[in-house]
Protein backbone atom coordinates (compact mmCIF):
# COMPACT_ATOMS: atom_id res chain seq x y z
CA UNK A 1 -5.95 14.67 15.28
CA UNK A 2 -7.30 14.53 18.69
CA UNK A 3 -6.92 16.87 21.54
CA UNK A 4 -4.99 15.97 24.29
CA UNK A 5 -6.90 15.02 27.55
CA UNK A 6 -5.11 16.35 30.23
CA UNK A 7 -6.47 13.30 32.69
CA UNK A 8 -4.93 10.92 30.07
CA UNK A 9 -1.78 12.67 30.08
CA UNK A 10 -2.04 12.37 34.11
CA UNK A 11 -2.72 8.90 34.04
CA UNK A 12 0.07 8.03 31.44
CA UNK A 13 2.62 9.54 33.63
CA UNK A 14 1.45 7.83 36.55
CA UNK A 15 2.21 4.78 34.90
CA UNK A 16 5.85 5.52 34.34
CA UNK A 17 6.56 3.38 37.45
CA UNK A 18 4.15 0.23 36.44
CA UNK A 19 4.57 -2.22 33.94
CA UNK A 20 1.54 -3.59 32.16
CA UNK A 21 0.53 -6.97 32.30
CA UNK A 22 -1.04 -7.64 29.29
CA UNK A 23 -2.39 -11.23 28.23
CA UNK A 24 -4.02 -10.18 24.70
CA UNK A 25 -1.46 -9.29 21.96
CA UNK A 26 -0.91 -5.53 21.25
CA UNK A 27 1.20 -4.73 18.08
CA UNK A 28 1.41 -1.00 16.86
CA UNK A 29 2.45 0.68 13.49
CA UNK A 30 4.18 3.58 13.81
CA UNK A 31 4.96 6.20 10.77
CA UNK A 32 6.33 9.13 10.59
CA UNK A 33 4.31 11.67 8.63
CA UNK A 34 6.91 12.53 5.96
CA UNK A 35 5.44 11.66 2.83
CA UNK A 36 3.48 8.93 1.29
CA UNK A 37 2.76 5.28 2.57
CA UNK A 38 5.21 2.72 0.43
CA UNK A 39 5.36 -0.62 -0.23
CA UNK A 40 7.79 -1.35 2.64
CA UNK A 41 5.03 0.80 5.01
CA UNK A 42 2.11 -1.18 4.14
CA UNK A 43 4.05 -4.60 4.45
CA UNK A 44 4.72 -3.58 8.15
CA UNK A 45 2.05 -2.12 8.87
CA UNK A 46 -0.24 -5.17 7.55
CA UNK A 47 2.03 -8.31 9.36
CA UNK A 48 1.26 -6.44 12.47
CA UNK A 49 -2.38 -6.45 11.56
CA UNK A 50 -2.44 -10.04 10.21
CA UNK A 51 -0.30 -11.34 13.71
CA UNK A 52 -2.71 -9.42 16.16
CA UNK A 53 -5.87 -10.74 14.46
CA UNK A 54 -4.15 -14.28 14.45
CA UNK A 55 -3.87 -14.38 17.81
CA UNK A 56 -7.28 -11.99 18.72
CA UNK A 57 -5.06 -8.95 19.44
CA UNK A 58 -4.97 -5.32 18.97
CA UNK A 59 -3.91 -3.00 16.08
CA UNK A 60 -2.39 0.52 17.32
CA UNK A 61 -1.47 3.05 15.01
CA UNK A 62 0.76 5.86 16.36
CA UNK A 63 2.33 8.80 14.78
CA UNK A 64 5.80 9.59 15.43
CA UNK A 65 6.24 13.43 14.38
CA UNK A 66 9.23 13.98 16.82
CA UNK A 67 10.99 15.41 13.70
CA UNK A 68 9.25 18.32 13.11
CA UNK A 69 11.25 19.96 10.65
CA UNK A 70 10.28 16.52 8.23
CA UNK A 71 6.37 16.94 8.15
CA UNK A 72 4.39 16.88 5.24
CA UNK A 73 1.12 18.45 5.77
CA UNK A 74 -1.94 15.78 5.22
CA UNK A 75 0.20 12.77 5.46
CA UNK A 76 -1.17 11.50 8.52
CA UNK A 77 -4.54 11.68 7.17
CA UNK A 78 -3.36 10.01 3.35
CA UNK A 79 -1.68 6.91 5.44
CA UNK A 80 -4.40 6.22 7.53
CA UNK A 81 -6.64 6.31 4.41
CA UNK A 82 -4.36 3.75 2.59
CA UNK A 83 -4.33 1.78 5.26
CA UNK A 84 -8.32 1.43 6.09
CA UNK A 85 -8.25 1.21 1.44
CA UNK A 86 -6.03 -2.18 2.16
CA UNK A 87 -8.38 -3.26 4.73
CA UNK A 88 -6.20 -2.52 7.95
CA UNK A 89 -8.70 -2.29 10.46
CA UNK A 90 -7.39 0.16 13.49
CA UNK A 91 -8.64 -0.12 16.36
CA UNK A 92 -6.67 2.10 19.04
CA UNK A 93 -5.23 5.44 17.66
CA UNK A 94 -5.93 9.03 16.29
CA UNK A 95 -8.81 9.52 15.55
CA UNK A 96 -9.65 5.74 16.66
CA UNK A 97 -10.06 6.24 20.31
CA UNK A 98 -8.53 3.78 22.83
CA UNK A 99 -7.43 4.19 26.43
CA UNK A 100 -3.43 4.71 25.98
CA UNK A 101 -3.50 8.48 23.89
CA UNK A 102 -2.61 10.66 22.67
CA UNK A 103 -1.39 8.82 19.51
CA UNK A 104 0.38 11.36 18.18
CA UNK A 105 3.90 11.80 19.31
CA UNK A 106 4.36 16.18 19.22
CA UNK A 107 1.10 15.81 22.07
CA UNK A 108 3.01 13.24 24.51
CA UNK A 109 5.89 15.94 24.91
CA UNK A 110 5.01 15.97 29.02
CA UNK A 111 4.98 12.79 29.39
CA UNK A 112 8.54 12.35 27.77
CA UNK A 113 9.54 14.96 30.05
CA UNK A 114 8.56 13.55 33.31
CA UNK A 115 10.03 9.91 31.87
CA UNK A 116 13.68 11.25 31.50
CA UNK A 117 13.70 12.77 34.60
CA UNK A 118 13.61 8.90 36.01
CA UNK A 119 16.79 8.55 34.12
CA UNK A 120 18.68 11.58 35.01
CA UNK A 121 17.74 10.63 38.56
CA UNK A 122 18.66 7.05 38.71
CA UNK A 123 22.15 8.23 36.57
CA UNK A 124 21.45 6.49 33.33
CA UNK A 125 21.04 9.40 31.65
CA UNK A 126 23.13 13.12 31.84
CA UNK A 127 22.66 16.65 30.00
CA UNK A 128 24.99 17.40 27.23
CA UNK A 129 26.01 20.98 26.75
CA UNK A 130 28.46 20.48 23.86
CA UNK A 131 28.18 22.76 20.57
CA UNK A 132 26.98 21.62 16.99
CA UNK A 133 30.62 23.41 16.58
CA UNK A 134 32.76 20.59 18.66
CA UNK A 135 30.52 17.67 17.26
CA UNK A 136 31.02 18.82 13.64
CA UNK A 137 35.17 18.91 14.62
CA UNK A 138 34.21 15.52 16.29
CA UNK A 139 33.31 14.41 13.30
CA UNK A 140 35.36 15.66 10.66
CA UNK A 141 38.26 14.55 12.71
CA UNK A 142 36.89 10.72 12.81
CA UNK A 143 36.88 11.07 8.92
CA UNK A 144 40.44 12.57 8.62
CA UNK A 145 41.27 9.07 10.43
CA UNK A 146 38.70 6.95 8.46
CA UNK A 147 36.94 6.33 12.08
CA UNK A 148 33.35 5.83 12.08
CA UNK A 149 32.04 9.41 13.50
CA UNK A 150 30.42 8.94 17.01
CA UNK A 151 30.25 11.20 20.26
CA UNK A 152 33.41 11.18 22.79
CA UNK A 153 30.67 11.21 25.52
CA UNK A 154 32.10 14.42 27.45
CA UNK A 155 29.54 16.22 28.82
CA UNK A 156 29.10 12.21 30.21
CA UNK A 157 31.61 13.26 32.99
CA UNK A 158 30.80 16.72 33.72
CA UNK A 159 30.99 17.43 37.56
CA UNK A 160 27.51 18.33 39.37
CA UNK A 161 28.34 21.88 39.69
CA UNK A 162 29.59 22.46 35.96
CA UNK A 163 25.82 20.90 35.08
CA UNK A 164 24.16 23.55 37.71
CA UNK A 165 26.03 25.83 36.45
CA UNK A 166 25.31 25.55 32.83
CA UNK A 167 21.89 25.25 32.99
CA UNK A 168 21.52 28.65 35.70
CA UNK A 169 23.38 30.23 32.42
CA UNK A 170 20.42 28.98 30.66
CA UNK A 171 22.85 27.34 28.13
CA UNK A 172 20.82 25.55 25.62
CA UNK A 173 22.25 21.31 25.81
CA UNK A 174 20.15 18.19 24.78
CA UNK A 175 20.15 14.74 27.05
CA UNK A 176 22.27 11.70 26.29
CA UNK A 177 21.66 8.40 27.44
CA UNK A 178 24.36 6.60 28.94
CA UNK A 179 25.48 2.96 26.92
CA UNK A 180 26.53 0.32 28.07
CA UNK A 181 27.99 -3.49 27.49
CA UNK A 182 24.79 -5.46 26.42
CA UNK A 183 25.78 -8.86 26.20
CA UNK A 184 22.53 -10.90 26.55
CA UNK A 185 21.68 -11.35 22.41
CA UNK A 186 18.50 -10.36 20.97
CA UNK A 187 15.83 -13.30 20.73
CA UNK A 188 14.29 -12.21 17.23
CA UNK A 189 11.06 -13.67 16.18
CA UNK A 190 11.89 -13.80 12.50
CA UNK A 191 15.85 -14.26 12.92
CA UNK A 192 16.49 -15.60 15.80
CA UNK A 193 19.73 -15.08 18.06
CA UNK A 194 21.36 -11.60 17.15
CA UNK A 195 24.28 -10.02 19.02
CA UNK A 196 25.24 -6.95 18.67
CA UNK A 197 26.78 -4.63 21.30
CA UNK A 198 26.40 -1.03 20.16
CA UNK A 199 28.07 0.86 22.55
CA UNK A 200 31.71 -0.55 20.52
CA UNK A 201 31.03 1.47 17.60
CA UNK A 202 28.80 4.42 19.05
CA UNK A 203 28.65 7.05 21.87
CA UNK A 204 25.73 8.01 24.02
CA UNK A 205 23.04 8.74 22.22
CA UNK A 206 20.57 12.12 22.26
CA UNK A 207 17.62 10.62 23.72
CA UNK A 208 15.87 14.42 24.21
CA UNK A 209 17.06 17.18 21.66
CA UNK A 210 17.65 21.03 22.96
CA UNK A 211 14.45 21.80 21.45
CA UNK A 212 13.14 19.72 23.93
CA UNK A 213 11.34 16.94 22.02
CA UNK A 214 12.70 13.25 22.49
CA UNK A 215 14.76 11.29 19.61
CA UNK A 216 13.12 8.49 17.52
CA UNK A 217 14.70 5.81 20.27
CA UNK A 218 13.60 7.14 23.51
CA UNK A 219 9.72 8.12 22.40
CA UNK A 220 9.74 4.79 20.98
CA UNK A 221 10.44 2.80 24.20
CA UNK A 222 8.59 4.92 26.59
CA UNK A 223 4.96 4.63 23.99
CA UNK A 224 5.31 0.99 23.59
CA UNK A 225 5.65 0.85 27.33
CA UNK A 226 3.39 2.85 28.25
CA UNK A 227 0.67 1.47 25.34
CA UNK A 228 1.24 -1.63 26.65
CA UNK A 229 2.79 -3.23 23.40
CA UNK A 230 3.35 -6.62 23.55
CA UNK A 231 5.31 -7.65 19.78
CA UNK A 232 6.97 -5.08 17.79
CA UNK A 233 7.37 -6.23 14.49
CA UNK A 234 9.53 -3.71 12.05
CA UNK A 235 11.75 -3.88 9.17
CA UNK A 236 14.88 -5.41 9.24
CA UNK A 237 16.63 -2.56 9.41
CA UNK A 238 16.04 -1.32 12.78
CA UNK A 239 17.32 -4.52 14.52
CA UNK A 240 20.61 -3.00 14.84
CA UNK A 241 18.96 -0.30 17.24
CA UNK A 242 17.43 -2.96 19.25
CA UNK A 243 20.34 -3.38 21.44
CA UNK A 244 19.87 0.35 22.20
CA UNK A 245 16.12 -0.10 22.72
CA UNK A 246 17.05 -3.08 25.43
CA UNK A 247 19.18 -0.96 27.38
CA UNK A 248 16.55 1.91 27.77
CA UNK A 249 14.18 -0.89 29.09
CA UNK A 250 16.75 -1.52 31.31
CA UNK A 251 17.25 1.68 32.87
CA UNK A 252 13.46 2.34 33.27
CA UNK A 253 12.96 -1.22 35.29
CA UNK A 254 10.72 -2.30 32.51
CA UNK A 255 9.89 -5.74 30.73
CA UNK A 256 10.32 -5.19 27.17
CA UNK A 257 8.19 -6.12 24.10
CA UNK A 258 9.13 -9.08 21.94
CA UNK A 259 10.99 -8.07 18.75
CA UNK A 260 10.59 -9.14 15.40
CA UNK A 261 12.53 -7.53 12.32
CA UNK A 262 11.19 -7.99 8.73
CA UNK A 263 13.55 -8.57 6.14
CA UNK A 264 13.92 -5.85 3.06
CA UNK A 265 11.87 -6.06 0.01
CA UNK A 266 13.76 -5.99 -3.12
CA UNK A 267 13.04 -5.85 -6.53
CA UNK A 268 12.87 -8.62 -8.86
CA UNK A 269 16.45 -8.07 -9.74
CA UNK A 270 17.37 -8.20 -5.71
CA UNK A 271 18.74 -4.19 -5.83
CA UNK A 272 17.14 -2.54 -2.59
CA UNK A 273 13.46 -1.42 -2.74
CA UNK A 274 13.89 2.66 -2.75
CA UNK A 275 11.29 5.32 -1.00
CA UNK A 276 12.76 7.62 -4.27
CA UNK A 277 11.35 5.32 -6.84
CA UNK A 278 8.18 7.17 -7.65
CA UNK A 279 6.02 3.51 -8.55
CA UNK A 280 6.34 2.00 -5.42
CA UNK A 281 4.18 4.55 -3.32
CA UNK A 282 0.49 3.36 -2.29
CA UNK A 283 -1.22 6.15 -4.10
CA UNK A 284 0.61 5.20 -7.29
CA UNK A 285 -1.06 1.78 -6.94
CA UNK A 286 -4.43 3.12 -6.30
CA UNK A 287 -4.33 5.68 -9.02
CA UNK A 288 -3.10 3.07 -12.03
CA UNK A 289 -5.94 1.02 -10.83
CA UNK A 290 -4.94 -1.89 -8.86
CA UNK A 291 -7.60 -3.62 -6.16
CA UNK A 292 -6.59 -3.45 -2.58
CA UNK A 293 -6.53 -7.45 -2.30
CA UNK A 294 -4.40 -7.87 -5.24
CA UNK A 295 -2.11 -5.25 -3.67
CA UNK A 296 -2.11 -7.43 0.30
CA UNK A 297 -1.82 -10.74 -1.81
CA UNK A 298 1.14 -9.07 -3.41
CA UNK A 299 3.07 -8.10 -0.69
CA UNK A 300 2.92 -11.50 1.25
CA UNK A 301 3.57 -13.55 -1.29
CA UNK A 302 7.31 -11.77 -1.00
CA UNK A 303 7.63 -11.41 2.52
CA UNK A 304 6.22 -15.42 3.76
CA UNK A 305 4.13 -16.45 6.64
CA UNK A 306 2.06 -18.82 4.95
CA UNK A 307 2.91 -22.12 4.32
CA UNK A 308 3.61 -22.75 0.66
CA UNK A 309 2.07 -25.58 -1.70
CA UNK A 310 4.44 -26.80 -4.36
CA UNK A 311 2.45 -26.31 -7.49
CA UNK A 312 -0.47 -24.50 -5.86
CA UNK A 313 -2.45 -22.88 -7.98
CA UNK A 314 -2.42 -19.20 -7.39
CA UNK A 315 -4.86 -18.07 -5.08
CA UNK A 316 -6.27 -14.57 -3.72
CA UNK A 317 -6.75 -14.57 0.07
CA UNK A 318 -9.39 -12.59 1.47
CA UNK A 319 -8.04 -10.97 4.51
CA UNK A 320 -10.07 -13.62 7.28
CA UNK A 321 -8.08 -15.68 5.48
CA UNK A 322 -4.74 -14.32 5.63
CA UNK A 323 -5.34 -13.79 9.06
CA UNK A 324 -6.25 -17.15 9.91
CA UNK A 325 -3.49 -18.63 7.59
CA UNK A 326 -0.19 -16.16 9.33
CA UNK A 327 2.86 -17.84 10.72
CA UNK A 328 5.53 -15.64 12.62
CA UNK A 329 7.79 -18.65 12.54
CA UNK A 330 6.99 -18.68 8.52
CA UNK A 331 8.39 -15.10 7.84
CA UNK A 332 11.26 -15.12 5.68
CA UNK A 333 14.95 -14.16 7.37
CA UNK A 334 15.91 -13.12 3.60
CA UNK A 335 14.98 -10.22 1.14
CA UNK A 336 11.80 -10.30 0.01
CA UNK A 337 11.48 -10.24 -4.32
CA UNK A 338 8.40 -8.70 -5.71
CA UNK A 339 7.87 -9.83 -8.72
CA UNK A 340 5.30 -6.67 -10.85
CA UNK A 341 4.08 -9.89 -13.18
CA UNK A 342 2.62 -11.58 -9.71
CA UNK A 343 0.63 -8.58 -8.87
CA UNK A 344 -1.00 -7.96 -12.52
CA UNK A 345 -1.86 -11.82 -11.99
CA UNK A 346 -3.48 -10.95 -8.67
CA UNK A 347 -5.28 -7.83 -9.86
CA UNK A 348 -7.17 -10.31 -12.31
CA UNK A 349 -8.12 -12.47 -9.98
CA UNK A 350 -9.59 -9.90 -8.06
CA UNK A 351 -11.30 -8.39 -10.74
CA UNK A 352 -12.87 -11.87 -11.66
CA UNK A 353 -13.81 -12.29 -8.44
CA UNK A 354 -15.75 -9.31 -8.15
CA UNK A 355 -17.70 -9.37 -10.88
CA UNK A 356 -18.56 -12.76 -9.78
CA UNK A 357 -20.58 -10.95 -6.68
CA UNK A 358 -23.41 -8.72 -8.05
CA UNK A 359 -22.58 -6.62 -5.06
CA UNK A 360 -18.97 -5.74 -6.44
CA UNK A 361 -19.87 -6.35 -9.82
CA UNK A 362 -22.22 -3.04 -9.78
CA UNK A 363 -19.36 -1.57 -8.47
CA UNK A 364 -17.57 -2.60 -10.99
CA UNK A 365 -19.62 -0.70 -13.59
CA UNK A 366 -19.89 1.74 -12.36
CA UNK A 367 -16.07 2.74 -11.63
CA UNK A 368 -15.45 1.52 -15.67
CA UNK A 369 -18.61 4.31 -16.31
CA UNK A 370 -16.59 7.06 -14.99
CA UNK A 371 -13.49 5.77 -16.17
CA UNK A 372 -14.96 5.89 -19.81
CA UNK A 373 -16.67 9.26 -19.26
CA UNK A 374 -13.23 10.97 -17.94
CA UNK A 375 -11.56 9.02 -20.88
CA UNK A 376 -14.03 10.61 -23.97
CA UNK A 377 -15.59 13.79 -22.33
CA UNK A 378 -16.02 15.02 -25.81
CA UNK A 379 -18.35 12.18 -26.62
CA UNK A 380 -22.17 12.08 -25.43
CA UNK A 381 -23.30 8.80 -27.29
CA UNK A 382 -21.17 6.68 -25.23
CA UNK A 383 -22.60 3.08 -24.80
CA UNK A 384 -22.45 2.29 -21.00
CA UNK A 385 -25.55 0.31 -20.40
CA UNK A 386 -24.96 -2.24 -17.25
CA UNK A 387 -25.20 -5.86 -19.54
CA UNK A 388 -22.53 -4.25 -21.97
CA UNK A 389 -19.89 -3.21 -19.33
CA UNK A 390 -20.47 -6.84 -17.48
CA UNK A 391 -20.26 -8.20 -21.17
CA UNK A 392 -17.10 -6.44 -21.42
CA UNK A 393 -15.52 -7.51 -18.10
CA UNK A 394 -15.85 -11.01 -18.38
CA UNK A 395 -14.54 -10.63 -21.93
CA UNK A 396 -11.60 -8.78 -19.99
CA UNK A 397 -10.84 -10.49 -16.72
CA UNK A 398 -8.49 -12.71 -18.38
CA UNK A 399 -7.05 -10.05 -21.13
CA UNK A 400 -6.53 -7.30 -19.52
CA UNK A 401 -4.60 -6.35 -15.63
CA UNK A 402 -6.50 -3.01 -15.31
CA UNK A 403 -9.78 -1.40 -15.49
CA UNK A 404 -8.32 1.64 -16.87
CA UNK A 405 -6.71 -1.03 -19.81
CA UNK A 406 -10.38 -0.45 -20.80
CA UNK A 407 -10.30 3.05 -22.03
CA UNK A 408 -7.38 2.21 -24.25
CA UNK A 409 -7.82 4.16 -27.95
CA UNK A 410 -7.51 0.63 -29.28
CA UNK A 411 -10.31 -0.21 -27.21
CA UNK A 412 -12.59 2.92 -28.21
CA UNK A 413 -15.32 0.62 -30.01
CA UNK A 414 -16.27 -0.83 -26.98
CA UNK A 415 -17.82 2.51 -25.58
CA UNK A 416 -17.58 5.19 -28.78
CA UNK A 417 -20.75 4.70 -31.37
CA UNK A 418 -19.55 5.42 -34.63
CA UNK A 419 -20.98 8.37 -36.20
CA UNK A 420 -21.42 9.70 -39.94
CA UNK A 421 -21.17 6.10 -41.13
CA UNK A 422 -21.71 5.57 -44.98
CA UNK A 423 -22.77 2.26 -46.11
CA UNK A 424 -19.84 1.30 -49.06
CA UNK A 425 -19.44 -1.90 -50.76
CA UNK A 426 -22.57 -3.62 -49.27
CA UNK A 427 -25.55 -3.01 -50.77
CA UNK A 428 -28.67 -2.19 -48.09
CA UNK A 429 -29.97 -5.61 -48.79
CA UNK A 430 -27.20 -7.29 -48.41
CA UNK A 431 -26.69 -5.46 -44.75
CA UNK A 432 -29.85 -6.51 -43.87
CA UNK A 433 -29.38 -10.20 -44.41
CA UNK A 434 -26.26 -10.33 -42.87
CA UNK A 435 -28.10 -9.24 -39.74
CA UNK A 436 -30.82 -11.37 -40.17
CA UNK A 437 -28.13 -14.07 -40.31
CA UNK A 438 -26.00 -13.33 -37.60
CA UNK A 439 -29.42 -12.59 -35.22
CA UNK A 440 -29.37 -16.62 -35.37
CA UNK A 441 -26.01 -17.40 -34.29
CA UNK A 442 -26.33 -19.23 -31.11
CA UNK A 443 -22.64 -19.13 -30.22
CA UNK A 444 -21.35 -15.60 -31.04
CA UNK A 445 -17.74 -16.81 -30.98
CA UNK A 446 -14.90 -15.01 -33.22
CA UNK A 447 -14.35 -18.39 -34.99
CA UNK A 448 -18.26 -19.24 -35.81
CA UNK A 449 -18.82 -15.35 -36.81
CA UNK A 450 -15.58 -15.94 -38.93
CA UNK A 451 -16.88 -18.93 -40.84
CA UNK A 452 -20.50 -16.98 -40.97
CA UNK A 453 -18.85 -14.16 -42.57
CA UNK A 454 -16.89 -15.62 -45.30
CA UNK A 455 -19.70 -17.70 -46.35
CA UNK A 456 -21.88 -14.68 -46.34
CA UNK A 457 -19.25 -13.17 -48.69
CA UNK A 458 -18.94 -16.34 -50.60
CA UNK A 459 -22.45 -16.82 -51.33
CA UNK A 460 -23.36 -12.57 -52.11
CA UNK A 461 -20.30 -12.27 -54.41
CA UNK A 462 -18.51 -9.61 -51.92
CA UNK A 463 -14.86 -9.02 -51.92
CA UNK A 464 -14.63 -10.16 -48.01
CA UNK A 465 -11.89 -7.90 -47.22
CA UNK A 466 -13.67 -4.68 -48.67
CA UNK A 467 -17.09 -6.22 -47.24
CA UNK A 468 -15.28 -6.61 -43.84
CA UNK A 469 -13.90 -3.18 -43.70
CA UNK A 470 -17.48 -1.72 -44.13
CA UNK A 471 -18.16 -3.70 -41.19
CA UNK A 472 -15.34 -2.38 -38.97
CA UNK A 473 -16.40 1.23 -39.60
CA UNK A 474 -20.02 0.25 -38.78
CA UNK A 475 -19.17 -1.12 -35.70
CA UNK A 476 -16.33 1.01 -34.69
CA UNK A 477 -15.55 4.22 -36.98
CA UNK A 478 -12.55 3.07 -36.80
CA UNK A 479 -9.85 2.34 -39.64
CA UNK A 480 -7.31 -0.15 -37.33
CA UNK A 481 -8.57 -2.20 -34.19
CA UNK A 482 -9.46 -5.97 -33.74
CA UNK A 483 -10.64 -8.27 -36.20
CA UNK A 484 -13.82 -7.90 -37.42
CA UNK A 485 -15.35 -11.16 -35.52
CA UNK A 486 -13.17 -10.15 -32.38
CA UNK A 487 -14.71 -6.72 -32.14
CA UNK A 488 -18.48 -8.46 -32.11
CA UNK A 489 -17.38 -11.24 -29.97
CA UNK A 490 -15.96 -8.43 -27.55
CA UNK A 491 -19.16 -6.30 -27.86
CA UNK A 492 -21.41 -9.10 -27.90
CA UNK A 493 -24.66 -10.23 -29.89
CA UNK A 494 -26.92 -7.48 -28.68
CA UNK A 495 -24.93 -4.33 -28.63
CA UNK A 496 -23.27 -5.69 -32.23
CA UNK A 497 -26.39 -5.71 -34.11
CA UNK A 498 -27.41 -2.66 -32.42
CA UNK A 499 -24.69 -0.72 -34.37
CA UNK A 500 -25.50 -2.42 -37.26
CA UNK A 501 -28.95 -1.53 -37.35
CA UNK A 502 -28.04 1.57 -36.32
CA UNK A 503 -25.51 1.84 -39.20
CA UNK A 504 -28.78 1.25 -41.87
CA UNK A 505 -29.56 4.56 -44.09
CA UNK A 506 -32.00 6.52 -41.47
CA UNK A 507 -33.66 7.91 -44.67
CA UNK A 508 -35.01 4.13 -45.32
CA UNK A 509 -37.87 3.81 -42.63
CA UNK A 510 -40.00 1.08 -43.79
CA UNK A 511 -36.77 -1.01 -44.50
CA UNK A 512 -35.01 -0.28 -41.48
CA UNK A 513 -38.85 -1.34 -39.84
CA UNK A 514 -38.00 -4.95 -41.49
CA UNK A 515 -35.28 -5.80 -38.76
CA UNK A 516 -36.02 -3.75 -35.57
């Protein structure tokens, strides 16, 4: 994290009283470092990006540790990794630079301080000295009467001397923020007019806690502010804090941001999209394999913005393009469905399109080369030459949804030589022809090495299903797998009649000399 500059801090506090004027967007993402960056993270965090780079804007990140009793140590620095892994390009925030810091909520603690003295001064805002004691009867009460639980707002009336006095006594209190009737609706970008007056159903909220640092709500407003953010764009639900939001604006004097809510992602079967489902976390995705475009392509395709082609084929959008392409008005006002089947579709794209670059397709290799090495540390021999692997992908792009599908034990003639092979119903001879006879194939394809091979039986006077098993355990040393003329197709002309060559009696020199 960054230190704090103490001129910054100056300077932000000095700004309190101004109101930027700001004609280039400004959207920010702001986590809280509690765990892991999910599904319903990224898909914020990445319509901000996609907006701001529609309209040449900037991306802010900001962390909001207010809660300090919530931290997860290292979670700041896993989510901004995800994020620069999905292509999220930052460019104001911790770590980042930029001319608005700190970005880190826990170092802005003087600057909260000197805003809610603006508020206790102008009125909208007064100390609260009640007790976690008479809140917990508060609430227990409201239950007793099946009453939604909110604050009486007391300590909202206390005389001027009863506050002086208090706080001489050094009793500990937190600040409330006085609400009011808010009767202008909410102009949401994604759902248009929403009214919603909270101050029916709650009290005045805490705004700064007796531990002194400020509440979700009030950091909130005074960083975008003070950052100069232009859109906010967040999940769905925090629209029905909006309202609150508004009135803090309000009392400050300040313009606020436009607000845009994002509507829940679900899952296929439309139940709720949950932080405790374990598959749903960005590191789960990265771990089992799947390409950061796939993953971006994924998550729009639920959530809108684009306009949709009946019948399109399906398509993976760089991210130019997806910035290009975004449409606020496009965003969907209802749940999002993911559908898992989409995103294995996308990963295979993405996987055919890299190996279509030799850039990424030497990448490619070389991730399935450690993939096979972790996968068969026990084995030195391992074939991982460059032409077999890219053999081997473009044999898989269409088969498989993983990389990792690769190192399957089904799949462990592709990279395992067989060893301690002993040539059984197929005489040397007859081995030798057959490779002499499938070195002329021009179209190694399972159905012309199929016809090849039961003619070669045919014509030698070989029982082809005894002849055939010889085969597999030449090629594979395995028992079960793929058919015969799959497993050659799949390893392809070269690296096939390498193992069968290789599979020849070593004692036989000036045979085995014949074919090499």
């Amino acid at each position: 994290m960054l230190k704090v500059n103490q001129q910054t801090l100056l300077r932000q506090c000095l700004w309190l009283t101004q109101r930027y004027a700001h004609s280039q967007v400004r959207v920010r993402f702001a986590p809280s470092p509690t765990g892991q960056l999910h599904l319903g993270g990224l898909r914020t965090a990445l319509y901000n990006f996609l907006y701001a780079r529609h309209l040449g804007g900037k991306f802010l990140l900001r962390i909001e540790d207010t809660d300090q009793t919530r931290l997860v140590p290292g979670a700041s620095e896993r989510l901004v990794e995800d994020l620069l892994w999905a292509g999220i390009e930052i460019d104001e925030g911790p770590g980042f630079g930029g001319r608005h810091g700190p970005y880190v909520q826990s170092q802005r603690t003087d600057i909260y301080s000197k805003a809610i003295k603006k508020l206790l001064q102008n009125g909208t805002a007064y100390r609260c000295f009640c007790t976690e004691r008479r809140l917990e009867l508060l609430r227990k009460e409201a239950l007793r009467t099946r009453q939604v639980p909110r604050y009486d707002n007391k300590c909202r009336h206390l005389p001027a001397a009863d506050v002086e006095s208090l706080l001489a006594q050094g009793a500990p209190h937190c600040i409330r923020f006085k609400l009011t009737e808010h009767e202008e609706p909410l102009e949401d970008l994604v759902y248009g007019s929403v009214q919603h007056n909270v101050s029916d159903n709650e009290g005045d909220p805490v705004v700064i806690k007796s531990d002194h640092f400020p509440t979700y709500h009030f950091a909130n407003v005074v960083d975008d502010h003070l950052m100069g953010i232009t859109h906010v764009l967040r999940g769905v639900e925090w629209q029905i804090s909006t309202t609150k939001h508004l009135l803090l604006y309000k009392a400050f004097g300040w313009q606020p941001p436009k607000f845009g809510h994002l509507p829940l992602l679900v899952n296929a079967d439309g139940t709720k999209l949950s932080k405790r489902q374990g598959d749903i976390g960005i590191q789960h995705f990265r771990e089992r394999g799947y390409f950061p475009l796939s993953l971006v392509n994924y998550v729009v395709s639920a959530g809108g913005g684009f306009q949709h082609k009946a019948h399109a084929k399906q398509q993976l959008l760089s991210l130019q393009e997806l910035c290009q392409q975004f449409e606020m008005e496009r965003v969907n006002a209802h749940p999002s469905r993911l559908s898992p089947e989409l995103l294995d579709d996308l990963n295979r794209l993405e996987i055919g399109q890299r190996l279509a670059e030799p850039e990424s397709r030497l990448e490619l290799v070389k991730q399935v080369q450690e993939l096979v090495k972790k996968a068969y540390p026990e084995h030195s021999n391992l074939d991982l030459a460059e032409a077999h692997i890219v053999d081997v992908l473009n044999w898989s792009s269409q088969r498989l949804t993983l990389l990792q599908d690769l190192t399957s034990s089904k799949l462990s003639f592709l990279w395992v030589k067989p060893s301690n092979f002993e040539l059984k119903d197929l005489s040397l001879e007859q081995l030798i022809s057959l490779i002499t006879e499938l070195d002329t194939l021009q179209d190694f394809q399972k159905d012309e090495l199929n016809v090849k091979l039961k003619n070669f039986a045919k014509t030698e006077g070989l029982k082809f299903p005894l002849m055939m098993k010889t085969l597999r355990a030449a090629l594979s040393g395995l028992k079960e797998g793929p058919g015969v003329a799959e497993m050659m197709e799949i390893l392809g002309k070269s690296v096939a009649l390498d193992r069968l060559r290789e599979a020849l009696p070593k004692t036989d020199i000036d045979r085995n000399r014949q074919i090499v």
